[in-house]
Protein backbone atom coordinates (compact mmCIF):
# COMPACT_ATOMS: atom_id res chain seq x y z
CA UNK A 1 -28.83 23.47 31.70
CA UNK A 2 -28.41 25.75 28.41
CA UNK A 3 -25.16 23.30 27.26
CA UNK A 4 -27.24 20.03 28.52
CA UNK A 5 -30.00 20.90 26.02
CA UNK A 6 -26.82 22.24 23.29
CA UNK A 7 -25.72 18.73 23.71
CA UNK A 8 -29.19 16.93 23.70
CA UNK A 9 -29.85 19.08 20.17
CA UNK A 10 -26.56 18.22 18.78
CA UNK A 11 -26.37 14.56 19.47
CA UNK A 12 -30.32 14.88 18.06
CA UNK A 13 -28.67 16.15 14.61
CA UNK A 14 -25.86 13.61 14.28
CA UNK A 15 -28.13 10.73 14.93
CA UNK A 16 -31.01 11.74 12.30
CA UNK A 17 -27.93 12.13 9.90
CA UNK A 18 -26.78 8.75 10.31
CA UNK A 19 -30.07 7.39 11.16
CA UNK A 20 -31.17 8.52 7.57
CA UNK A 21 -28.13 6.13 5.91
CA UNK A 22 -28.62 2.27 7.25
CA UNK A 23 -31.05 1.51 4.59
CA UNK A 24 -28.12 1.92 2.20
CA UNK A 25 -25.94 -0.56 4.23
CA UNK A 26 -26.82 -3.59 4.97
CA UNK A 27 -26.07 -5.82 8.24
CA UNK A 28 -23.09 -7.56 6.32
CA UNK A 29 -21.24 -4.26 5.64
CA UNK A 30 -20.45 -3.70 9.02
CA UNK A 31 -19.22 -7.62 8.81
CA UNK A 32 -17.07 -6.79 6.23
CA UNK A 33 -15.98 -3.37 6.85
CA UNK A 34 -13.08 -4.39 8.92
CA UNK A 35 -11.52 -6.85 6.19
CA UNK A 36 -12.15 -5.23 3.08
CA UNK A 37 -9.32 -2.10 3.15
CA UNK A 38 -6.92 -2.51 0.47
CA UNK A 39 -4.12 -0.61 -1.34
CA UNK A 40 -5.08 -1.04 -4.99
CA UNK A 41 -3.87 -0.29 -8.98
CA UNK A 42 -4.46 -1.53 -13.95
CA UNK A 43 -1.59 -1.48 -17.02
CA UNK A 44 0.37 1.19 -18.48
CA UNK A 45 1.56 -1.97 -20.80
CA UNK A 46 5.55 -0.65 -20.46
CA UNK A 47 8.58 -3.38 -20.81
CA UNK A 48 11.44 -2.01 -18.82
CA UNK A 49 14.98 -3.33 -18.39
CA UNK A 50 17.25 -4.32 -15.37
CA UNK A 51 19.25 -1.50 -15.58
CA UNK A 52 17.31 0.97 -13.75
CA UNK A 53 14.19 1.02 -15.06
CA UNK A 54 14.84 2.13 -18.63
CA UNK A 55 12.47 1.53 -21.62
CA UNK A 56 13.52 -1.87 -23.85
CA UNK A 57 13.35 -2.00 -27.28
CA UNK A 58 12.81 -4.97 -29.13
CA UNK A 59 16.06 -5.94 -30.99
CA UNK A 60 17.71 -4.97 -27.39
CA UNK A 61 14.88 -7.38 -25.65
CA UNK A 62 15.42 -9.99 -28.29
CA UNK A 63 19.57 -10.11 -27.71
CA UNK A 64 19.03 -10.95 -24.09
CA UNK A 65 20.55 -13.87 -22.89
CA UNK A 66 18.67 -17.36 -22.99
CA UNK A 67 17.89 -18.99 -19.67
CA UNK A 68 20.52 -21.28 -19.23
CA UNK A 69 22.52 -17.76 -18.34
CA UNK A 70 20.33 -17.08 -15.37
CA UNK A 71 20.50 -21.22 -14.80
CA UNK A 72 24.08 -21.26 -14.87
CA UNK A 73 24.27 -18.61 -12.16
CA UNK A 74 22.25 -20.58 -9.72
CA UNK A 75 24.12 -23.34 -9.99
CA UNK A 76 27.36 -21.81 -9.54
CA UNK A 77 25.40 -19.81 -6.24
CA UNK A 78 24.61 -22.78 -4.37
CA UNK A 79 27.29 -24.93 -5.47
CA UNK A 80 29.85 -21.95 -3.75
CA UNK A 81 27.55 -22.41 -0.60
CA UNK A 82 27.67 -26.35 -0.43
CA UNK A 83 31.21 -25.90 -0.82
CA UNK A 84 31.81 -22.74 1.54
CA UNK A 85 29.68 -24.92 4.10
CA UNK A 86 27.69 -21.38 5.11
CA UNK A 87 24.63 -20.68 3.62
CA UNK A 88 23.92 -16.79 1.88
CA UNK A 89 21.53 -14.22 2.93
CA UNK A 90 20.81 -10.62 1.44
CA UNK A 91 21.13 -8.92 4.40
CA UNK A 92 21.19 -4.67 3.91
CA UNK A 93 21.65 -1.94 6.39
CA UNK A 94 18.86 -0.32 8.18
CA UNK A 95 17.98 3.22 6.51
CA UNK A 96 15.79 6.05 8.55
CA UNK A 97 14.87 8.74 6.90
CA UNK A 98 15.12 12.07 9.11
CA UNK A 99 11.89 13.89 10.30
CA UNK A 100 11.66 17.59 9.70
CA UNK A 101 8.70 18.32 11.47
CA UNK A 102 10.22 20.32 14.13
CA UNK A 103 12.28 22.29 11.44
CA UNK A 104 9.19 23.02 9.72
CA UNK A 105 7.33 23.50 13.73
CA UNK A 106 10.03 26.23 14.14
CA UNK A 107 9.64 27.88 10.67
CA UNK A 108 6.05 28.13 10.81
CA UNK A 109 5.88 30.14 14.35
CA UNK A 110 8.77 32.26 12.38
CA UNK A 111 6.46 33.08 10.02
CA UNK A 112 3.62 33.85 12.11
CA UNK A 113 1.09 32.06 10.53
CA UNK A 114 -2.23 30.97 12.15
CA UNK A 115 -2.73 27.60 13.64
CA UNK A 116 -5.53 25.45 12.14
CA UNK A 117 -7.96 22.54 13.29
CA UNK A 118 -6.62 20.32 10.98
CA UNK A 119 -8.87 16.83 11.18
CA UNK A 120 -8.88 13.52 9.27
CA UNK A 121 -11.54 10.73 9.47
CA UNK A 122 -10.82 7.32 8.34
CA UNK A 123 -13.78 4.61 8.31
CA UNK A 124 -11.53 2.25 10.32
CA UNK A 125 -8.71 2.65 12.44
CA UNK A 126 -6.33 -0.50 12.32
CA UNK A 127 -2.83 -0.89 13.27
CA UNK A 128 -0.77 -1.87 10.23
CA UNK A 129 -3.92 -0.60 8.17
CA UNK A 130 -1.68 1.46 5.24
CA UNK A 131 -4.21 4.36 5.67
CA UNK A 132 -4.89 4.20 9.07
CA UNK A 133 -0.58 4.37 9.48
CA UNK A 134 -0.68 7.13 6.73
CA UNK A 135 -3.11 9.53 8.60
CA UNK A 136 -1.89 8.96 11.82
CA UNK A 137 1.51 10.22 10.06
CA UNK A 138 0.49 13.23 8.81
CA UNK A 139 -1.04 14.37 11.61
CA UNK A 140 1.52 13.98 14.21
CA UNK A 141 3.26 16.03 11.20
CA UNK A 142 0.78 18.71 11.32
CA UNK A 143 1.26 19.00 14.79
CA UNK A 144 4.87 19.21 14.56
CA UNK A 145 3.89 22.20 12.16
CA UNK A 146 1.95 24.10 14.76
CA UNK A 147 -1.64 22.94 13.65
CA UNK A 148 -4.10 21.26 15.87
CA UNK A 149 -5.09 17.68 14.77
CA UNK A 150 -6.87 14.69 15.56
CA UNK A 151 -8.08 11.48 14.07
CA UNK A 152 -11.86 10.01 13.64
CA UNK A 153 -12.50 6.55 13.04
CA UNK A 154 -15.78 4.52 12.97
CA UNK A 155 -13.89 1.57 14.66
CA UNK A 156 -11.01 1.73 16.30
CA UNK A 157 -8.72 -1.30 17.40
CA UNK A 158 -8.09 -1.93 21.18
CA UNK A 159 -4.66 -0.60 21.37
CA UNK A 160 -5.70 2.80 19.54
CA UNK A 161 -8.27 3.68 21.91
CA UNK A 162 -6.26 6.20 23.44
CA UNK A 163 -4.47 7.63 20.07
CA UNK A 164 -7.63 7.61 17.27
CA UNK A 165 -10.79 9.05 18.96
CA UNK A 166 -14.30 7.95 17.98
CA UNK A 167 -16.32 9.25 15.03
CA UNK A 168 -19.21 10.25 18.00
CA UNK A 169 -17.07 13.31 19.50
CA UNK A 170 -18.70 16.36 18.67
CA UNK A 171 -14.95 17.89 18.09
CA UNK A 172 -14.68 15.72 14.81
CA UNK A 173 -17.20 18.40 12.96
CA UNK A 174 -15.40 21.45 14.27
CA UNK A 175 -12.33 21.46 11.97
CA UNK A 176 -11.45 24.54 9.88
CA UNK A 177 -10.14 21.64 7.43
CA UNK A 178 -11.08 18.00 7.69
CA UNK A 179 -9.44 15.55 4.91
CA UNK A 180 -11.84 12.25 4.64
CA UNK A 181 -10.06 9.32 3.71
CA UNK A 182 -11.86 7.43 1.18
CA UNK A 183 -11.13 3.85 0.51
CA UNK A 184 -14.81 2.59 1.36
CA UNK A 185 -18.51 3.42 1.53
CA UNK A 186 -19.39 4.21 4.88
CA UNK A 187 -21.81 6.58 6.90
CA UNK A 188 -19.10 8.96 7.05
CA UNK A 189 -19.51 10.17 3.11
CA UNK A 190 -22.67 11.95 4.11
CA UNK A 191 -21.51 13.74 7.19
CA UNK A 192 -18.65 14.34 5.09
CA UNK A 193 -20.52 16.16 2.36
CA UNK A 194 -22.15 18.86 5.07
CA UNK A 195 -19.97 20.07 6.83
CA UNK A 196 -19.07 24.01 7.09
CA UNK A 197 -15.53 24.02 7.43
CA UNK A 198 -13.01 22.87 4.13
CA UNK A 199 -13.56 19.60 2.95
CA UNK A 200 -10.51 17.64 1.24
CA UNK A 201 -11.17 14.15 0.14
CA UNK A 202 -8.11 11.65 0.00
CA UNK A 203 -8.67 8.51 -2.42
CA UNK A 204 -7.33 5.88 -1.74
CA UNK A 205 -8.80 3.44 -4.81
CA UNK A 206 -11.62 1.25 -4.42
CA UNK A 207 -11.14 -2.39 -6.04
CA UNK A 208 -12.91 -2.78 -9.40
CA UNK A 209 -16.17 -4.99 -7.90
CA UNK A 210 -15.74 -7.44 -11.29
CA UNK A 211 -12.40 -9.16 -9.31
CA UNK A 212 -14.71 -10.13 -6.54
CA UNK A 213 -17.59 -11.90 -8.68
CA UNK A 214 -16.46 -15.31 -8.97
CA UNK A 215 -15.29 -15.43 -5.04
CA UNK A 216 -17.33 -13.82 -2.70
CA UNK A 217 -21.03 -11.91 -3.55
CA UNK A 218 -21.29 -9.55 -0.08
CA UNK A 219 -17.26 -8.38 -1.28
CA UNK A 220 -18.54 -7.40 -4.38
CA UNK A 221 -21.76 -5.43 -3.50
CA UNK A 222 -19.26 -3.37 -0.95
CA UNK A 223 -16.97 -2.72 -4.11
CA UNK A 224 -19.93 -1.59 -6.16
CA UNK A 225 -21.71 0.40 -3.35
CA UNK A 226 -18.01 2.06 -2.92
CA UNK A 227 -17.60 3.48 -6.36
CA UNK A 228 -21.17 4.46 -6.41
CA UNK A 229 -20.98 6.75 -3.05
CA UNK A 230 -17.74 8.26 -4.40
CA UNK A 231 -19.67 9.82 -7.28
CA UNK A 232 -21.63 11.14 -5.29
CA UNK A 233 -19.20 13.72 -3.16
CA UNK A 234 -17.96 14.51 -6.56
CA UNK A 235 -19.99 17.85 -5.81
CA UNK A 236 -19.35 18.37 -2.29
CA UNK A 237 -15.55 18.48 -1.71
CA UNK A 238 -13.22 21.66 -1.80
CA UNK A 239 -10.52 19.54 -3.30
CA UNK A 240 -9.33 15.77 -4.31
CA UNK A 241 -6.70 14.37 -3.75
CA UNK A 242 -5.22 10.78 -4.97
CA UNK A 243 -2.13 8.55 -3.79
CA UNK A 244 -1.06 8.07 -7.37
CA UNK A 245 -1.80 9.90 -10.88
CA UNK A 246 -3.25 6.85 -11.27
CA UNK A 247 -6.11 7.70 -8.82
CA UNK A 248 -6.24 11.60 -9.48
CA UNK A 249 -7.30 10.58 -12.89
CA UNK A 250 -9.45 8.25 -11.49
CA UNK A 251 -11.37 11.49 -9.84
CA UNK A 252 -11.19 13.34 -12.52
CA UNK A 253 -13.01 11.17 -14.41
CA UNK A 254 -15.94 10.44 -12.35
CA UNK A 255 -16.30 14.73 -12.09
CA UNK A 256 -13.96 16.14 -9.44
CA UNK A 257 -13.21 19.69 -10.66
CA UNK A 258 -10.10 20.47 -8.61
CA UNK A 259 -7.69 17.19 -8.23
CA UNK A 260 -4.56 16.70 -7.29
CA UNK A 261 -1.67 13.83 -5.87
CA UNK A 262 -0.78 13.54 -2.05
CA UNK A 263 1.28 10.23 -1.67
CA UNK A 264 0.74 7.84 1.27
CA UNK A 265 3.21 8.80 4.59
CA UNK A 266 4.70 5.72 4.94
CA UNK A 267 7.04 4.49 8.24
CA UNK A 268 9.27 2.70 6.96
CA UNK A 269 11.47 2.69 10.20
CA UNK A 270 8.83 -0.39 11.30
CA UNK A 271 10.40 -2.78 8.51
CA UNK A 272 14.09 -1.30 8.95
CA UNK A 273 14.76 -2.02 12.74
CA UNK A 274 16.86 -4.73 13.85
CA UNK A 275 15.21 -7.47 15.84
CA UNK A 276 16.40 -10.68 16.71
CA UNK A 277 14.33 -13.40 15.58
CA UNK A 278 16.88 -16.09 15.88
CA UNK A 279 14.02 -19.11 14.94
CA UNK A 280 12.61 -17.00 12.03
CA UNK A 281 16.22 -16.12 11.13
CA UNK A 282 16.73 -20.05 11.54
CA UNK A 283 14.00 -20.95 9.53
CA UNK A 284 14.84 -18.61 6.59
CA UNK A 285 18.65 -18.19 6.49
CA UNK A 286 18.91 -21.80 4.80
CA UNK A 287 19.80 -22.58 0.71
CA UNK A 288 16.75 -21.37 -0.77
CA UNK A 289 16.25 -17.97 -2.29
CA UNK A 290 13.57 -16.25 -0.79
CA UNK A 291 10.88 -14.33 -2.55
CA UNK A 292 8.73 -11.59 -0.50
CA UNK A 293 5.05 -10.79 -1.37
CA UNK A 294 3.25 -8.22 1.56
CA UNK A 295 -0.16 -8.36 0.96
CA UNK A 296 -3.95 -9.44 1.57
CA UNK A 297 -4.57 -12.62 -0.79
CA UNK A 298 -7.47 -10.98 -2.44
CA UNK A 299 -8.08 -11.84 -6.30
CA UNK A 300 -6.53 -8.06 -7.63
CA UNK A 301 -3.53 -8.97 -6.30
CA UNK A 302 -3.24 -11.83 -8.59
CA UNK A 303 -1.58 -14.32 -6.44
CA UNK A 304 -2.22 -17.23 -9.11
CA UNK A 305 0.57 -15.66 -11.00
CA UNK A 306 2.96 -16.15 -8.59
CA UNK A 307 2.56 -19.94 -8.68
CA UNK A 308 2.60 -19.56 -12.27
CA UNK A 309 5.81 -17.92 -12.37
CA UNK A 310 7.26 -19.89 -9.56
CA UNK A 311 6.59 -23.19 -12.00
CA UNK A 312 8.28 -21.43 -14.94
CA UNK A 313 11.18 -20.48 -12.79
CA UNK A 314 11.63 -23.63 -11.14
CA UNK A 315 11.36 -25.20 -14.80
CA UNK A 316 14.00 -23.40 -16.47
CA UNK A 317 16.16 -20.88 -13.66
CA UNK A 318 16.18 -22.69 -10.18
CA UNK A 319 14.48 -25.42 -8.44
CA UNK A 320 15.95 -24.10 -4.86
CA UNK A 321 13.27 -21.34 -4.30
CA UNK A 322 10.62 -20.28 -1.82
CA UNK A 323 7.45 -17.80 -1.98
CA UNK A 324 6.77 -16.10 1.36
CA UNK A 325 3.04 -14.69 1.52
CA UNK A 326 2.71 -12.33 4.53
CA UNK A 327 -1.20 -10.96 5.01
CA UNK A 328 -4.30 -11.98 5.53
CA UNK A 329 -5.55 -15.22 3.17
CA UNK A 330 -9.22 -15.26 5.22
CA UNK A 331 -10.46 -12.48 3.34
CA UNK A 332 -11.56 -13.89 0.38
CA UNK A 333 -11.91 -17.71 1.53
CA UNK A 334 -12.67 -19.19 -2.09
CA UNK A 335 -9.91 -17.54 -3.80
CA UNK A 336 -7.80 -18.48 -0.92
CA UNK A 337 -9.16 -22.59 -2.01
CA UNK A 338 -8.47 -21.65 -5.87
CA UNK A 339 -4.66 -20.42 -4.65
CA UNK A 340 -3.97 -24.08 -2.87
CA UNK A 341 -6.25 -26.22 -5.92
CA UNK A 342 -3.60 -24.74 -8.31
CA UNK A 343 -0.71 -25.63 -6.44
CA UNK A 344 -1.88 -29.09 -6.23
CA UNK A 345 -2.72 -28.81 -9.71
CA UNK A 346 1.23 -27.85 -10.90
CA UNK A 347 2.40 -30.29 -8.08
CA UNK A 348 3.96 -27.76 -6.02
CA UNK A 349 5.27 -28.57 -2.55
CA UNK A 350 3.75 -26.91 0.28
CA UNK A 351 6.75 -25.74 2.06
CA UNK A 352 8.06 -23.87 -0.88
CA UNK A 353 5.13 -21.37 -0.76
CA UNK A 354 4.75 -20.22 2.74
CA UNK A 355 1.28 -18.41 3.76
CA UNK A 356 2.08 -16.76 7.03
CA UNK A 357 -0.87 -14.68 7.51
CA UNK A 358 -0.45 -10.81 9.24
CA UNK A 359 2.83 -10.45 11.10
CA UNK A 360 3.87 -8.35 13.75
CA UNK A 361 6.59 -5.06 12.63
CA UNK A 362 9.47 -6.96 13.82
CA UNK A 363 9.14 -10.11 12.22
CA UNK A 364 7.87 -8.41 9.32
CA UNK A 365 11.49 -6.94 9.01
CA UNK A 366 12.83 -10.14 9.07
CA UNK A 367 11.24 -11.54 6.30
CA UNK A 368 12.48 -8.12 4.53
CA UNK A 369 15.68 -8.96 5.47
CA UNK A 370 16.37 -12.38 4.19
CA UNK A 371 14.17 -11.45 0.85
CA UNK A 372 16.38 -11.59 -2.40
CA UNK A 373 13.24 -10.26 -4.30
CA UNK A 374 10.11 -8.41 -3.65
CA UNK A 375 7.72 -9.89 -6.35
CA UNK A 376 4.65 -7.70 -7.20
CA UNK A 377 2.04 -9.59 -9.94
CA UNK A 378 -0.64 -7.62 -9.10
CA UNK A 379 -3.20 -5.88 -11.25
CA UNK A 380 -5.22 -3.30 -9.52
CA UNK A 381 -3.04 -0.90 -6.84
CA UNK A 382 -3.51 2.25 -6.23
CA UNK A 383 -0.51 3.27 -4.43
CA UNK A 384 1.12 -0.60 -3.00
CA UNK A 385 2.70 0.28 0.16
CA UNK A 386 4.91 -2.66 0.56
CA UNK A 387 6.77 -1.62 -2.84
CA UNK A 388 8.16 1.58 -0.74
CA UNK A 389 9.34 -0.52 2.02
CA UNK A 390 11.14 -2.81 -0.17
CA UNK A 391 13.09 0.36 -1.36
CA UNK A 392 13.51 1.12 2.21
CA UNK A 393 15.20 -2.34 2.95
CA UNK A 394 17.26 -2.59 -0.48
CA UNK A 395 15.17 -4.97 -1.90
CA UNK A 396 15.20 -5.56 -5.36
CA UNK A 397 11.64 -4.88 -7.08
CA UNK A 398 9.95 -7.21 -9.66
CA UNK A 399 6.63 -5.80 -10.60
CA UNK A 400 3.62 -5.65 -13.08
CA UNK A 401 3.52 -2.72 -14.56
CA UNK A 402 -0.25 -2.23 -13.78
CA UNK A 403 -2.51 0.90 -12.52
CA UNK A 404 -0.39 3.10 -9.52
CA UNK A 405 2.52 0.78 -9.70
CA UNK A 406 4.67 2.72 -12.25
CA UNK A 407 3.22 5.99 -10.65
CA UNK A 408 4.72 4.63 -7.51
CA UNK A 409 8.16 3.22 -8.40
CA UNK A 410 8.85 5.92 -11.24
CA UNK A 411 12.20 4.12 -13.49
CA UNK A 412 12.88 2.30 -9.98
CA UNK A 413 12.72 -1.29 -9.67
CA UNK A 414 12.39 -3.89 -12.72
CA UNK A 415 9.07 -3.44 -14.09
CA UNK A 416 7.71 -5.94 -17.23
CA UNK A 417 4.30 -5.84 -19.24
CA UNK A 418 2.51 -7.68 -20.81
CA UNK A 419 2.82 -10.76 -18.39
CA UNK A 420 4.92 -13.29 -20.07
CA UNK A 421 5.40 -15.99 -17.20
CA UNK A 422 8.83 -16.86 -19.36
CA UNK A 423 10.43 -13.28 -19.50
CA UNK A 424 9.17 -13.05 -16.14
CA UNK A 425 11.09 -15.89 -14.40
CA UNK A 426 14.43 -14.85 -16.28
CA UNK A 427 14.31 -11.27 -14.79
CA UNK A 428 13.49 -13.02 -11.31
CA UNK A 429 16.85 -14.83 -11.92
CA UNK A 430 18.78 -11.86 -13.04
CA UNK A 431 17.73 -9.89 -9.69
CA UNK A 432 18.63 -12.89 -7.92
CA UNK A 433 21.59 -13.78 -9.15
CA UNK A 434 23.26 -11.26 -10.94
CA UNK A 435 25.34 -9.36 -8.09
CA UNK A 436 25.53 -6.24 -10.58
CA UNK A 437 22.32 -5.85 -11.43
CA UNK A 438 21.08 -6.10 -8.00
CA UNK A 439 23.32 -3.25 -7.36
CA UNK A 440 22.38 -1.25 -9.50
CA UNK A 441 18.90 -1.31 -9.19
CA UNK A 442 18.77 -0.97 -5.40
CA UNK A 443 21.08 2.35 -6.37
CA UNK A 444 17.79 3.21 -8.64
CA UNK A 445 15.37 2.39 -5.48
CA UNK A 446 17.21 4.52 -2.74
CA UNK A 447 16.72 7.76 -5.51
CA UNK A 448 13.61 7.21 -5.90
CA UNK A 449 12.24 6.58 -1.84
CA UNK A 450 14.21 9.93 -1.06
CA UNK A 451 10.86 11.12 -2.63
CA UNK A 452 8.70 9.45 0.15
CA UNK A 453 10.44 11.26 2.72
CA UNK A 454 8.73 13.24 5.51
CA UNK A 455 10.06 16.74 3.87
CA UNK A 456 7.91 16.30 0.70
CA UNK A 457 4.62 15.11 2.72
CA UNK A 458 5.63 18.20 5.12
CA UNK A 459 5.61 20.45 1.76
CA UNK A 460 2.44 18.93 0.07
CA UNK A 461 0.91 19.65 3.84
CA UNK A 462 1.95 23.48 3.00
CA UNK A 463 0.96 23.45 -0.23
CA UNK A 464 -2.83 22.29 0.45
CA UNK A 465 -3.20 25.02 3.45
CA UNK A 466 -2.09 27.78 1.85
CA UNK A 467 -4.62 27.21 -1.29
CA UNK A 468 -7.66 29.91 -1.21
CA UNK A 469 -10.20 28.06 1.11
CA UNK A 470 -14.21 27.99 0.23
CA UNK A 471 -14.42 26.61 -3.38
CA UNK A 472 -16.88 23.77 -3.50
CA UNK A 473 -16.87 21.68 -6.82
């Protein structure tokens, strides 16, 4: 009877908690909740060369060669493939990184140390969600480290039922640390703020609400609303951590005290398996070069600029190209309109830019697979995901230098900035093309994703528990 009325008092507290929050969110949040996540970055202005990722200067930019260099190679490319009568693919071995969980599991027990209630809560919990896939990482990492550790979501997809529990259990309050992942406003943020035990907030970057303005009003109130409720934990958190520099400045800014970086755990086994896909494969593995974008089609992510590229490249490098676009393109319906009017507008031809909407992990991989370039024109990331699985797959990177992006490639990949369409299409050639620049900037990528690896997330776990607990900001 004494635990019935425990229960009745407890479930009392939690609801006049939440109950006191709706008139902040309106009924279209909920509507949108599930479709506005994103993995967001702005411009650190820096012109790097091909040759792993090293700073240009002018007189060195201005002896490049002309076009007709990167045209000539083309030519020669598919000419040796008409003639060869078998068509070319860049196809790369599958890489795995190790897991050292159970190394560290073992150490830990060695040590003697005290197992803690290590929580996370994440507004939404959907599979091939980059922070959904991040937390549910770490904490089967924790767990391999001896900690207890569970996962709270808001709304949970079908098939996680039984692996993400619901934001309702009581246990989701009882951590000695719970780490709040914070990539929209949501009725979590003020249960987050009182609870007793240590309170770490994650950031994941909120999209600046000014690229949703022209598109899509009820997109950019959730933006705004976002940025407003983080400012208001800045208070109420023990520490804060960001994906990127990029985002730990970010915090800092808005009036987090004590800040710090804890990268995204990405899988990137899910886009390094081999599966057989022979009518993908088919489709594909034909003469055009294939260029890879992962994404939502969301107006930060610029997508415009890849037709504007594509029509510069076809104009002076290649005309035997094709864009693959694999995310969602319902999110933002009017930009998605604006994408397809400019097309028409530069007379492109629909099967050259292919908008495949979310894919499944193993055809995912295939479209990895048969890329010759992973093309990033985005503006606004604040870590980009799919720019660590192209290292994983030996993808050559062409990318914006803008917001988390250099934060997250380091000197890897061929970054370029300001955006000149022109200089942009010839580097797209080189990394197509040229055999030994492709070489040696997939050398640059593998150095640099050994730093994504489950040993440094395992040490940055460490590193955060073994900080003096109890200081709020």
């Amino acid at each position: 009877m004494r635990r019935a009325r425990s229960r009745q008092r407890w479930t009392a507290q939690v609801s006049c908690t939440i109950a006191k929050i709706p008139c902040m969110w309106p009924a279209w949040w909920m509507r949108s909740f599930r479709t506005a996540h994103c993995r967001t970055r702005s411009c650190k202005n820096s012109l790097q060369s091909c040759d792993g990722g090293r700073r240009m200067t002018l007189q060195e930019r201005s002896s490049r060669s002309s076009m007709t260099s990167c045209a000539a190679r083309a030519r020669r490319r598919h000419a040796s493939r008409s003639t060869s009568g078998s068509s070319s693919t860049w196809r790369r071995n599958s890489r795995k990184s190790g897991s050292f969980a159970l190394l560290r599991s073992k150490r830990c027990r060695r040590k003697g140390k005290t197992p803690m209630i290590v929580n996370q809560w994440v507004p939404a919990a959907h599979r091939g969600d980059a922070i959904g896939d991040s937390a549910r990482r770490v904490r089967d990492l924790l767990r391999g480290m001896g900690h207890r550790s569970e996962l709270y979501a808001l709304t949970i997809d079908d098939d996680l039922q039984g692996e993400v529990r619901p934001f309702i259990d009581r246990a989701a309050f009882a951590g000695n640390v719970t780490i709040f992942h914070y990539a929209l406003p949501s009725p979590m943020s003020a249960a987050f703020a009182s609870l007793e035990g240590e309170r770490i907030l994650q950031y994941h970057n909120v999209t600046p609400a000014s690229y949703f303005a022209p598109f899509d009003s009820a997109l950019f109130r959730l933006a705004s609303l976002g940025r407003q409720e983080l400012a208001t934990l800045a208070g109420s958190v023990d520490l804060a951590l960001g994906d990127s520099e990029y985002n730990r400045q970010e915090l800092e800014s808005i009036g987090f005290a004590q800040t710090g970086v804890f990268p995204i755990a990405v899988d990137t086994a899910r886009v390094t398996q081999r599966v057989d896909r022979p009518a993908l494969d088919e489709v594909l593995d034909d003469r055009y070069v294939n260029f890879l974008f992962v994404g939502r089609i969301a107006p930060n992510k610029k997508i415009e600029d890849h037709i504007r590229l594509a029509e510069h490249y076809k104009r002076y490098v290649d005309a035997y190209y094709r864009f693959i676009f694999v995310g969602r393109y319902d999110v933002v319906p009017r930009y998605y309109s604006m994408i397809r009017a400019l097309m028409s507008e530069y007379r492109m031809l629909n099967e050259r830019f292919i908008f495949t909407g979310p894919l499944p992990d193993e055809e995912l991989a295939v479209c990895y697979r048969h890329a010759a370039v992973y093309v990033s024109m985005s503006e606004h990331e604040g870590f980009c995901v799919p720019l660590v699985e192209a290292m994983a797959t030996d993808v050559p990177i062409l990318a914006f230098a803008a917001a988390a992006v250099p934060d997250t490639l380091g000197d890897a990949g061929m970054q370029f900035a300001p955006k000149n369409f022109e200089y942009a299409a010839e580097l797209l050639g080189t990394l197509a093309f040229d055999d030994d620049v492709r070489r040696r900037v997939i050398e640059g990528q593998r150095r640099r994703l050994a730093e994504f690896g489950d040993d440094r997330i395992v040490r940055e776990i460490e590193t955060i528990l073994r900080r003096p607990q109890g200081r709020r900001q």
